[in-house]
Protein backbone atom coordinates (compact mmCIF):
# COMPACT_ATOMS: atom_id res chain seq x y z
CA UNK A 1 0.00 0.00 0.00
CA UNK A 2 2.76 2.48 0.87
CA UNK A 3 4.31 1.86 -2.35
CA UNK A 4 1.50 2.49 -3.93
CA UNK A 5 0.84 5.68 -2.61
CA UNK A 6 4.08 6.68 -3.66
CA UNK A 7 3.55 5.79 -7.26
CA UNK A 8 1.10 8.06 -6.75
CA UNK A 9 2.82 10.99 -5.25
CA UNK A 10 5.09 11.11 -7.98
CA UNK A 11 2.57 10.90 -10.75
CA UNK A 12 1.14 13.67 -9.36
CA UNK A 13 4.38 15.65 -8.89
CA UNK A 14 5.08 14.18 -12.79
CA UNK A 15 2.06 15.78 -14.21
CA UNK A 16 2.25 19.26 -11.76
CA UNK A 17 6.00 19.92 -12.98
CA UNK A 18 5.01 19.04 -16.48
CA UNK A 19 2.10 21.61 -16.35
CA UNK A 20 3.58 24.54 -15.32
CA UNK A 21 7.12 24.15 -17.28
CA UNK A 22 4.44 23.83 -20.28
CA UNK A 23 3.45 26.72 -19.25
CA UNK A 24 6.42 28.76 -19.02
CA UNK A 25 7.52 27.03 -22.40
CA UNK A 26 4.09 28.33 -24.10
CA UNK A 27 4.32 31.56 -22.15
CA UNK A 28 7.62 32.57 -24.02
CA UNK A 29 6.66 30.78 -27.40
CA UNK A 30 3.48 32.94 -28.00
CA UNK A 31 5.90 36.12 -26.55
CA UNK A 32 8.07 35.79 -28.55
CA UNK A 33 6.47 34.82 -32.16
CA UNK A 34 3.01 36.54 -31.44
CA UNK A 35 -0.56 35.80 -32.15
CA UNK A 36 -0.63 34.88 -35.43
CA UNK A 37 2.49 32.77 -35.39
CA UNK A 38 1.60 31.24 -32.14
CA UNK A 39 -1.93 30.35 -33.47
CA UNK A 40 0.11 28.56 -36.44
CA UNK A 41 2.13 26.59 -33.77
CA UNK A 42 -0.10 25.62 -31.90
CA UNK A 43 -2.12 24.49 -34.40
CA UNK A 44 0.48 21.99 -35.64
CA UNK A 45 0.94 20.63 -32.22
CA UNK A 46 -2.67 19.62 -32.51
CA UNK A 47 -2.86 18.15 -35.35
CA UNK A 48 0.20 16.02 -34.22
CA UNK A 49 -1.75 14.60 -31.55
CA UNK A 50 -4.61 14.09 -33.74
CA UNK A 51 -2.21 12.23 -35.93
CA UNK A 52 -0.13 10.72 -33.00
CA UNK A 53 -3.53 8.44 -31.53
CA UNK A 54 -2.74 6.05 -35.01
CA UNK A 55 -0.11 5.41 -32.57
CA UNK A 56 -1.93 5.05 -29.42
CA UNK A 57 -2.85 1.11 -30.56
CA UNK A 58 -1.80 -1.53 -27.66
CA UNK A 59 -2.27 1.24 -24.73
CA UNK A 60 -1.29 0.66 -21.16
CA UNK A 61 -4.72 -0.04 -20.69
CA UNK A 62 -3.87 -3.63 -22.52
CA UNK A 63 -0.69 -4.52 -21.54
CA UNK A 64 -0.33 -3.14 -18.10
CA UNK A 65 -2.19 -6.16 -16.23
CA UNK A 66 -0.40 -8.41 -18.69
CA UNK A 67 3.12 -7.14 -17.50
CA UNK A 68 2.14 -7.40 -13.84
CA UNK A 69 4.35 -10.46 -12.21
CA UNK A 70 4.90 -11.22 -15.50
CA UNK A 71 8.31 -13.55 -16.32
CA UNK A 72 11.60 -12.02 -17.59
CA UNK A 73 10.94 -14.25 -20.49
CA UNK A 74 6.88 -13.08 -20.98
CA UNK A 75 7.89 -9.49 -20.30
CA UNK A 76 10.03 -9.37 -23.18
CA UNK A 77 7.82 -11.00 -25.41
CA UNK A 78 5.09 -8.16 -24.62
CA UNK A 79 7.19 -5.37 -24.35
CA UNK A 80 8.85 -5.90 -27.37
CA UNK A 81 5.89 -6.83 -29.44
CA UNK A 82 3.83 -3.69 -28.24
CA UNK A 83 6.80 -1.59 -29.27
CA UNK A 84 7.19 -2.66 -32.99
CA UNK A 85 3.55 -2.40 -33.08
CA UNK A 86 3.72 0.90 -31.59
CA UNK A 87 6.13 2.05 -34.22
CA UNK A 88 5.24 0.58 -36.92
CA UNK A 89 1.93 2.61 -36.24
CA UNK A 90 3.79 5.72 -35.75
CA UNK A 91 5.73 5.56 -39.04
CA UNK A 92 1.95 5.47 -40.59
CA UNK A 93 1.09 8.24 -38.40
CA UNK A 94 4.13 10.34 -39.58
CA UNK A 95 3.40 9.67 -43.32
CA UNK A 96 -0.45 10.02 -43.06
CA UNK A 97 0.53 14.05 -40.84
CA UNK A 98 3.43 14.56 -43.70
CA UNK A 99 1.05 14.33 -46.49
CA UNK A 100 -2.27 15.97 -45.22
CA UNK A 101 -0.35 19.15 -44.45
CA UNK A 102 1.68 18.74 -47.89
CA UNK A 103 -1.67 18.39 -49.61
CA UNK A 104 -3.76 21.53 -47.12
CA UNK A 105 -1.02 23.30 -45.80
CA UNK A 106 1.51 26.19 -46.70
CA UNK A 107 4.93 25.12 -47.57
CA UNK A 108 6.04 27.48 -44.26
CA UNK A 109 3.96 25.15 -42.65
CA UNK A 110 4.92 21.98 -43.94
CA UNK A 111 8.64 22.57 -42.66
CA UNK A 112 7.35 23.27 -39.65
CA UNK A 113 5.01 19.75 -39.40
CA UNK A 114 7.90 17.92 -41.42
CA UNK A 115 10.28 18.93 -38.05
CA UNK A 116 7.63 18.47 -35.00
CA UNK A 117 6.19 15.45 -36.80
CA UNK A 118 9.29 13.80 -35.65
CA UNK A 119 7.83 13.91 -32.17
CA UNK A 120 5.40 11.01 -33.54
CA UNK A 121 8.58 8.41 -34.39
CA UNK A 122 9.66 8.46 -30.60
CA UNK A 123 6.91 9.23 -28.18
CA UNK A 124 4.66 6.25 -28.10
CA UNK A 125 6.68 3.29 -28.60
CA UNK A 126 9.33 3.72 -26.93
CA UNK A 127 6.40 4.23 -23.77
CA UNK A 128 6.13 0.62 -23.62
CA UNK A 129 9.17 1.40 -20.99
CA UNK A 130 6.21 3.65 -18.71
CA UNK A 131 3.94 0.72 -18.93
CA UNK A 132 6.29 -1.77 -17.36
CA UNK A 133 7.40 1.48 -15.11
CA UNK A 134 3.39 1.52 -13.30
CA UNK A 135 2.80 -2.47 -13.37
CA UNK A 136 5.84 -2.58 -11.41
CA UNK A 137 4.48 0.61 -9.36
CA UNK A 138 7.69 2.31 -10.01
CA UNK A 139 7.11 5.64 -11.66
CA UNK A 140 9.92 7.61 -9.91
CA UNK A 141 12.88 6.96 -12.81
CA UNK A 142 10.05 8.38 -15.43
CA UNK A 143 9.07 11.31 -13.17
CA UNK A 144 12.48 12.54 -12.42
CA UNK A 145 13.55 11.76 -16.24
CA UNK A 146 10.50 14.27 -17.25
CA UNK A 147 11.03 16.75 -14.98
CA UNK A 148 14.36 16.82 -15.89
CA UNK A 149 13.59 17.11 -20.00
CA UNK A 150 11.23 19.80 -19.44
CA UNK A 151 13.51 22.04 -17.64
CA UNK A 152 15.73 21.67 -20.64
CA UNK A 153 13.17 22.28 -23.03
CA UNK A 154 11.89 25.09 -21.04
CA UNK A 155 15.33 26.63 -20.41
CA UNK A 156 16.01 26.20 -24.59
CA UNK A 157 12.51 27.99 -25.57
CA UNK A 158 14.18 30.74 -22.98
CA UNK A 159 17.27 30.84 -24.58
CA UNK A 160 15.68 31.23 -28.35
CA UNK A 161 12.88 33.93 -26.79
CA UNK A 162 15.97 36.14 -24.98
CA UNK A 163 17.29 35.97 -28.40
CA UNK A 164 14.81 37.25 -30.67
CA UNK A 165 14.22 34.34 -32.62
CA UNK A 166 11.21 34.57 -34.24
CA UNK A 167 10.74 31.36 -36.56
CA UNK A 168 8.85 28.67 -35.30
CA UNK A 169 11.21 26.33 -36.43
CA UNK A 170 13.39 26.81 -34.17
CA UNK A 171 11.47 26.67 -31.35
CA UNK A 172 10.16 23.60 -32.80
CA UNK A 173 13.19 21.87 -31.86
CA UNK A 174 13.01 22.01 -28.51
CA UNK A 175 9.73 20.02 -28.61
CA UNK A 176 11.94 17.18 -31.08
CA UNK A 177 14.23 17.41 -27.99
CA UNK A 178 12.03 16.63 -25.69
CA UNK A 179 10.58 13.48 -27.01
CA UNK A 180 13.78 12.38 -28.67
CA UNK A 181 15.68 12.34 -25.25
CA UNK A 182 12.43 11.24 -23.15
CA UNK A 183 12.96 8.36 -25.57
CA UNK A 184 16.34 7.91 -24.74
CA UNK A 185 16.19 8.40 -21.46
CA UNK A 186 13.04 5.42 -21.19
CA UNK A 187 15.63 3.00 -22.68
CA UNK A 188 18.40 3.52 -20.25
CA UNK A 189 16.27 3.31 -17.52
CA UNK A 190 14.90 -0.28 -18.45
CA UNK A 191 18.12 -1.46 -19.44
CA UNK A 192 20.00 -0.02 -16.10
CA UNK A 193 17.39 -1.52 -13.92
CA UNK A 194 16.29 -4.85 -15.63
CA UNK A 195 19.85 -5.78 -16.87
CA UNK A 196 18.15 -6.30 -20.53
CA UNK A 197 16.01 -5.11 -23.52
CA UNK A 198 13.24 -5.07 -24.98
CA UNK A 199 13.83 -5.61 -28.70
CA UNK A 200 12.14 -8.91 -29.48
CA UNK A 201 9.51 -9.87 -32.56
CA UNK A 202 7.06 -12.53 -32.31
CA UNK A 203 4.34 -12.72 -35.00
CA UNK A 204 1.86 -14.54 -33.04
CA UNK A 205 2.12 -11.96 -29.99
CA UNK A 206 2.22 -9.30 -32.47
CA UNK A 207 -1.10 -9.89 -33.82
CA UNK A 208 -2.16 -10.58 -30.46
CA UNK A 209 -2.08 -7.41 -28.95
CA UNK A 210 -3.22 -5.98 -32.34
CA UNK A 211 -6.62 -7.44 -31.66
CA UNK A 212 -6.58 -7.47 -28.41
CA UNK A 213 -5.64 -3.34 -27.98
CA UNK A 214 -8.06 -2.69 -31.27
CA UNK A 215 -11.64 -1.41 -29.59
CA UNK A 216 -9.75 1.17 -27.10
CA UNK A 217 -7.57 2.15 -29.79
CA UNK A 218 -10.20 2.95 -31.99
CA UNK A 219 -12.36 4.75 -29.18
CA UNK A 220 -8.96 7.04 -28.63
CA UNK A 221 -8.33 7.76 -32.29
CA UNK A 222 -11.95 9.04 -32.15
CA UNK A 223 -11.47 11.16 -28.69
CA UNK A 224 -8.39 12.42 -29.75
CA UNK A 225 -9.81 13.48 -33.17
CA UNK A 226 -12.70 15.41 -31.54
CA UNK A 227 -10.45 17.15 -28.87
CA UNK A 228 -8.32 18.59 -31.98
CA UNK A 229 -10.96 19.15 -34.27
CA UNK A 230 -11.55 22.80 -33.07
CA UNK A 231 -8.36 23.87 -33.52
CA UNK A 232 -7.81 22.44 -36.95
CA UNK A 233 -11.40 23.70 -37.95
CA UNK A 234 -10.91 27.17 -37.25
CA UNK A 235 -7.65 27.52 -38.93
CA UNK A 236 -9.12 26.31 -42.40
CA UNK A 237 -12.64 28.67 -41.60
CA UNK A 238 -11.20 31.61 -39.40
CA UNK A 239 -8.27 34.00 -39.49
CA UNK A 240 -4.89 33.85 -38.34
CA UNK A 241 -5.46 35.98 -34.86
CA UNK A 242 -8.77 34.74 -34.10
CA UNK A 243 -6.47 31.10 -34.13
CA UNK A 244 -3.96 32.48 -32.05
CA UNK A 245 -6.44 34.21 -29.73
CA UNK A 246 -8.41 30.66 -29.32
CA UNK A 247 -5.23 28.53 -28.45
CA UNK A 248 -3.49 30.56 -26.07
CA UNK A 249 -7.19 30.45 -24.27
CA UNK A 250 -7.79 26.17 -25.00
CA UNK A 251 -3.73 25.66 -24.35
CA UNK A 252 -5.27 27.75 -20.23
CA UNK A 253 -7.92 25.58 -20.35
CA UNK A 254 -5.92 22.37 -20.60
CA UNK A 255 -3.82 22.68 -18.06
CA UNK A 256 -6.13 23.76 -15.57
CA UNK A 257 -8.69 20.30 -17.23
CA UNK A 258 -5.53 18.11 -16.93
CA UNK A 259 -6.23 17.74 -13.37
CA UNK A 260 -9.61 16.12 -14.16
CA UNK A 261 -8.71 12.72 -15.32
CA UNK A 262 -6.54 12.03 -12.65
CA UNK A 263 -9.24 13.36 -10.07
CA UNK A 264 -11.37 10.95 -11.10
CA UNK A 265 -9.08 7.89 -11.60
CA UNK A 266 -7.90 8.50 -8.09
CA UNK A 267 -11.62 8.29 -6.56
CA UNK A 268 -12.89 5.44 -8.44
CA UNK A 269 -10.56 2.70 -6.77
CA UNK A 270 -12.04 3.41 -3.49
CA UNK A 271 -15.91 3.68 -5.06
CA UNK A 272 -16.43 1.16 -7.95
CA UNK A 273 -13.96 -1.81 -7.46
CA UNK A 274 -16.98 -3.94 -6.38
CA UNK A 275 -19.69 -6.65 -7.84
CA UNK A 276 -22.51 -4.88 -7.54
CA UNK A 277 -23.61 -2.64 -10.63
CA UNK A 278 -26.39 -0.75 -8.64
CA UNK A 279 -23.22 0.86 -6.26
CA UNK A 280 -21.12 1.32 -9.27
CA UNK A 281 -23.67 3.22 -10.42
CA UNK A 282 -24.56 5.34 -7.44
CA UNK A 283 -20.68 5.65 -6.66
CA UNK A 284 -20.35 6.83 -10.06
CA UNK A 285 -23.08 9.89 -9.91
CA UNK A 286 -21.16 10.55 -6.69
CA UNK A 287 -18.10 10.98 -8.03
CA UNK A 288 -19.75 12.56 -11.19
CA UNK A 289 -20.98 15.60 -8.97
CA UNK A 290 -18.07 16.03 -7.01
CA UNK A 291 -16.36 16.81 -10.51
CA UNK A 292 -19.19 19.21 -11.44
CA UNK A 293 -18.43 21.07 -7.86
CA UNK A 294 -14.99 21.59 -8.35
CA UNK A 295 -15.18 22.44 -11.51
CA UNK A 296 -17.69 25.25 -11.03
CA UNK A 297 -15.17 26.17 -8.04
CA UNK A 298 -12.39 26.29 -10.59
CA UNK A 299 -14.36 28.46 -13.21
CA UNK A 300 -15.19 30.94 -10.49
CA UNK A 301 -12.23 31.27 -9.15
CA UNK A 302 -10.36 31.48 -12.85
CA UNK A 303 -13.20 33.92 -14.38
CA UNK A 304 -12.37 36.28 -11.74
CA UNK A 305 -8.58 35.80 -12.18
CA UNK A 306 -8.37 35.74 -15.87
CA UNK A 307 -7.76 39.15 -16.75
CA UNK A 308 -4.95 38.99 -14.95
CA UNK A 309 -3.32 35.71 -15.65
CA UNK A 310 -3.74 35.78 -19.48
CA UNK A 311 -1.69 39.21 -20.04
CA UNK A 312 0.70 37.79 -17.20
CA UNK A 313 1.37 34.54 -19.32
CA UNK A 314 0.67 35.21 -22.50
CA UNK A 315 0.95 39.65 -22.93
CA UNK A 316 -1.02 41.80 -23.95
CA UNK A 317 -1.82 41.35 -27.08
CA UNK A 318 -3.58 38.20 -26.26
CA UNK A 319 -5.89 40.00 -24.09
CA UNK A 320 -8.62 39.43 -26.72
CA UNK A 321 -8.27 35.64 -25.32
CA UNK A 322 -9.94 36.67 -22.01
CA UNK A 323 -13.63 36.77 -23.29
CA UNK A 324 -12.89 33.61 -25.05
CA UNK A 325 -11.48 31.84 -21.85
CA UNK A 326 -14.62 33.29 -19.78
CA UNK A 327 -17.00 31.31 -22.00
CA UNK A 328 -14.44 28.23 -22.21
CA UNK A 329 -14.67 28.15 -18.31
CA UNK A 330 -18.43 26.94 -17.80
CA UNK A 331 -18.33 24.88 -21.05
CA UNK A 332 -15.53 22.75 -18.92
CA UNK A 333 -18.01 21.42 -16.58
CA UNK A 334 -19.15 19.33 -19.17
CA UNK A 335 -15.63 17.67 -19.74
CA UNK A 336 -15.52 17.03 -16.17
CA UNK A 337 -18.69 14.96 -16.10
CA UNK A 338 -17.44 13.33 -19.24
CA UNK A 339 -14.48 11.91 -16.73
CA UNK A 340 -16.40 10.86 -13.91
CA UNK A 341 -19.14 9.23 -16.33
CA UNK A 342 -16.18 7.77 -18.53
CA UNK A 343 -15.62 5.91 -14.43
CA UNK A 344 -18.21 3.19 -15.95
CA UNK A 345 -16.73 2.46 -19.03
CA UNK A 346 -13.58 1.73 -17.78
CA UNK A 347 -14.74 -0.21 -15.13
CA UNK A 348 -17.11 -2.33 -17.04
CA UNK A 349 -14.59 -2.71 -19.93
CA UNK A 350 -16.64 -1.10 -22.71
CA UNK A 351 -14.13 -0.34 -25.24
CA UNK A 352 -16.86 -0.86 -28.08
CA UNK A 353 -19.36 1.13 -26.88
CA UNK A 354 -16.62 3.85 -26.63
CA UNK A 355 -15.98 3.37 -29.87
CA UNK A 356 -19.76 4.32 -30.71
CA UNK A 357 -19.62 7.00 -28.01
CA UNK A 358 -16.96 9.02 -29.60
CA UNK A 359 -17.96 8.29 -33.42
CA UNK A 360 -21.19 10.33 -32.25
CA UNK A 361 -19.59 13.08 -30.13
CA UNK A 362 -16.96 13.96 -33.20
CA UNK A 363 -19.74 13.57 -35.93
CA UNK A 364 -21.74 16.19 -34.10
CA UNK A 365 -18.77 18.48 -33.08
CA UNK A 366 -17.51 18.46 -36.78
CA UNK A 367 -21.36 19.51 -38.31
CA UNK A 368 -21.70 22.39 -34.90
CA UNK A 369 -17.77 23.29 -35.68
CA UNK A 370 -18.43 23.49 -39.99
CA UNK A 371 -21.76 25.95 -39.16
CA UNK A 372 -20.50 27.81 -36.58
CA UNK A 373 -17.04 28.94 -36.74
CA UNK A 374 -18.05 30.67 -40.18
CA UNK A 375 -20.26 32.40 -38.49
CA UNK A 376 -18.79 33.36 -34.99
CA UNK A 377 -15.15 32.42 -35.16
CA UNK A 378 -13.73 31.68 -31.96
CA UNK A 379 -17.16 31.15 -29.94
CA UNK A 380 -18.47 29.31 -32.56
CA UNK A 381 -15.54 26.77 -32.04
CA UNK A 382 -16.77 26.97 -28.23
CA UNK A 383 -20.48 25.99 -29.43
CA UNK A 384 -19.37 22.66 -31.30
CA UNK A 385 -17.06 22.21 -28.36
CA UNK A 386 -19.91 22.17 -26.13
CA UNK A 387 -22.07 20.29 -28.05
CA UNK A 388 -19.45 17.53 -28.21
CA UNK A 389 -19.25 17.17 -25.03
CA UNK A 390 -23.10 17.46 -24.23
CA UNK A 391 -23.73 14.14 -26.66
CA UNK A 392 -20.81 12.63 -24.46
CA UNK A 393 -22.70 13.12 -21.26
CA UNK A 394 -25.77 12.38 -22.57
CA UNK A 395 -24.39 9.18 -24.35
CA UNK A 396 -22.33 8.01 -21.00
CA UNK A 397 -26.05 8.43 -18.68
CA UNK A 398 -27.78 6.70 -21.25
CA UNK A 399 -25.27 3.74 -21.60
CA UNK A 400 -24.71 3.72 -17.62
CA UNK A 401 -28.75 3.85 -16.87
CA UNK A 402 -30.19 1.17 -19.83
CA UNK A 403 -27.63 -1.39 -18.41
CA UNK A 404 -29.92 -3.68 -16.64
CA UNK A 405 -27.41 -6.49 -15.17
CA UNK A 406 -27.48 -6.46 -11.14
CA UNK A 407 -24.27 -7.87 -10.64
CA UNK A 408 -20.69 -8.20 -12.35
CA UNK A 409 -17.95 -10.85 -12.60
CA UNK A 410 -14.66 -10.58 -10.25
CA UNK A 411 -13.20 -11.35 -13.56
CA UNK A 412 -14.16 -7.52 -14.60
């Protein structure tokens, strides 16, 4: 138990120090190359990630409880099987990004994706190392390794903003770095404390965890496509500063939403690990309105301290983002239901019906986001936004309430 509460405790401290050295990193970047330029950035950091869930096939989700007192022998055999699968998808990430933006895209912007799409070679398979890092409840090499990496990067986007550089190219780097040595680092880490590696092939396994990882891996392709779409959507139907103005206030919003996930993970151990559905399900609306409370705390307390923090982080000339990170506020009680309903689904194991969840929420984000933006820009992005997430919600109660089992395996 007391190790586990460590794994914790560092987790925590992983994902605080991550936050607010992004911070400082994004601070500087949209300082020093300005709205427009910033909106440009950010945008192809988004549609990375959109492109980087081809990658997200075989999550931790799969091969976590596999790895768990697993043999030197058996560990292998996953971990090295997840990671050519893992990279093999990321290759086909990085040619599918490469040629969208070649195809849509500026040739400024193309160089830009063609450098930060290298982020997508390194990042996910070479996580197979954090997987065997959390069944082994032994986060602390990973935390301290991050930390670590984003000083560096944070001190390097310093560096570039005290000199004046202003192409994002450069700064675009420092994001390579990050992932390329997080990379690095992952390896030496395995290899100093299990005395091996990883690098093994087996066909069989290989198609195993294919199949096996499919239904979340869909599901997250899906999520991750919705969560981007704004972004992407308003810089093909909206100008350059309205762009800008709308990341530096979603890039706020994210870090201050990170915290919900891993609110709700935290609580559900102690309120849903048990047979009966009928407390799931009342543990679950318990948990789902302790999320709505907070975040209603947090969008008081942050509406009331925007104006401040916005010019503070980002300058003044992003102080058109305050209006837009007013509205963004309530709309994020909606993504914090979304986590405590999303509880059930991971606790009943209902990667398909995820899969159907999210093929509804983007379909009806992408027809609000292709009316509105046209028409209102930046709040327009917020309206499909919100209506994403309301067919989530409503989606989750309906799956959670129709179920009509009474009881559940202890295989679950």
């Amino acid at each position: 138990m007391k190790k586990i509460v460590s794994n914790i405790g560092w987790l925590l401290l992983e994902h605080g120090s991550r936050l607010i050295f992004a911070l400082l990193s994004t601070s500087l970047l949209a300082r020093g190359l300005g709205v427009e330029q910033y909106g440009l950035f950010q945008y192809a950091l988004n549609l990375i990630l959109v492109f980087m869930s081809i990658s997200f096939i075989c999550g931790a989700e799969v091969i976590v409880p596999m790895l768990v007192n697993a043999s030197a022998k058996r560990r292998r055999l996953i971990l090295g099987n997840a990671f050519y699968l893992r990279l093999f998808f990321s290759i086909l990430a990085y040619v599918f990004l490469v040629s969208f933006v070649y195809i849509s895209d500026t040739r400024e912007q193309f160089y830009l994706i063609l450098i930060l799409g290298l982020i997508l070679l390194v990042s996910e398979a070479f996580s197979v190392v954090t997987a065997w890092l959390q069944s082994q409840t032994n986060i602390k090499p990973k935390t301290i390794l991050v930390i670590s990496t984003s000083l560096i990067k944070c001190l390097i986007v310093a560096l570039l903003f005290f000199f004046n550089v202003v192409d994002p190219i450069y700064y675009a780097f420092a994001w390579v770095f990050e992932a390329g040595f997080i990379a690095f680092g992952l390896i030496c880490i395995y290899k100093n404390i299990s005395k091996s590696n990883f690098f093994y092939f087996s066909k069989p396994m290989f198609f195993y965890l294919l199949k096996k990882g499919f239904p979340f891996f869909i599901a997250l392709l899906l999520m991750y496509s919705f969560l981007r779409l704004d972004v992407i959507m308003l810089r093909h139907f909206s100008d350059l500063v309205t762009l800008g103005l709308y990341t530096s206030a979603n890039q706020l919003l994210l870090s201050i939403v990170a915290v919900s996930p891993i609110l709700a993970m935290s609580l559900a151990p102690a309120f849903v690990y048990e047979k009966s559905i009928i407390n799931i399900k009342r543990n679950i609306i318990y948990i789902t309105i302790f999320m709505v409370v907070v975040s209603l705390l947090i969008a008081v307390i942050m509406n009331y301290l925007s104006p401040i923090i916005i010019p503070l982080l980002f300058g003044h000339k992003f102080n058109g983002a305050i209006p837009i990170f007013s509205y963004f506020l309530w709309v994020m009680t909606l993504y914090f239901i979304n986590e405590g309903l999303n509880v059930y689904f991971i606790r009943m194991q209902l990667g398909r019906m995820l899969i159907f969840k999210w093929l509804l929420v983007l379909l009806g984000a992408l027809i609000a986001y292709w009316y509105f933006i046209p028409l209102y820009g930046a709040y327009g992005a917020i309206i499909g936004y919100s209506i994403g997430y309301s067919v989530a919600c409503i989606f989750s109660v309906c799956v959670m309430f129709l179920d009509s089992n009474k009881f559940i395996s202890a295989a679950v």
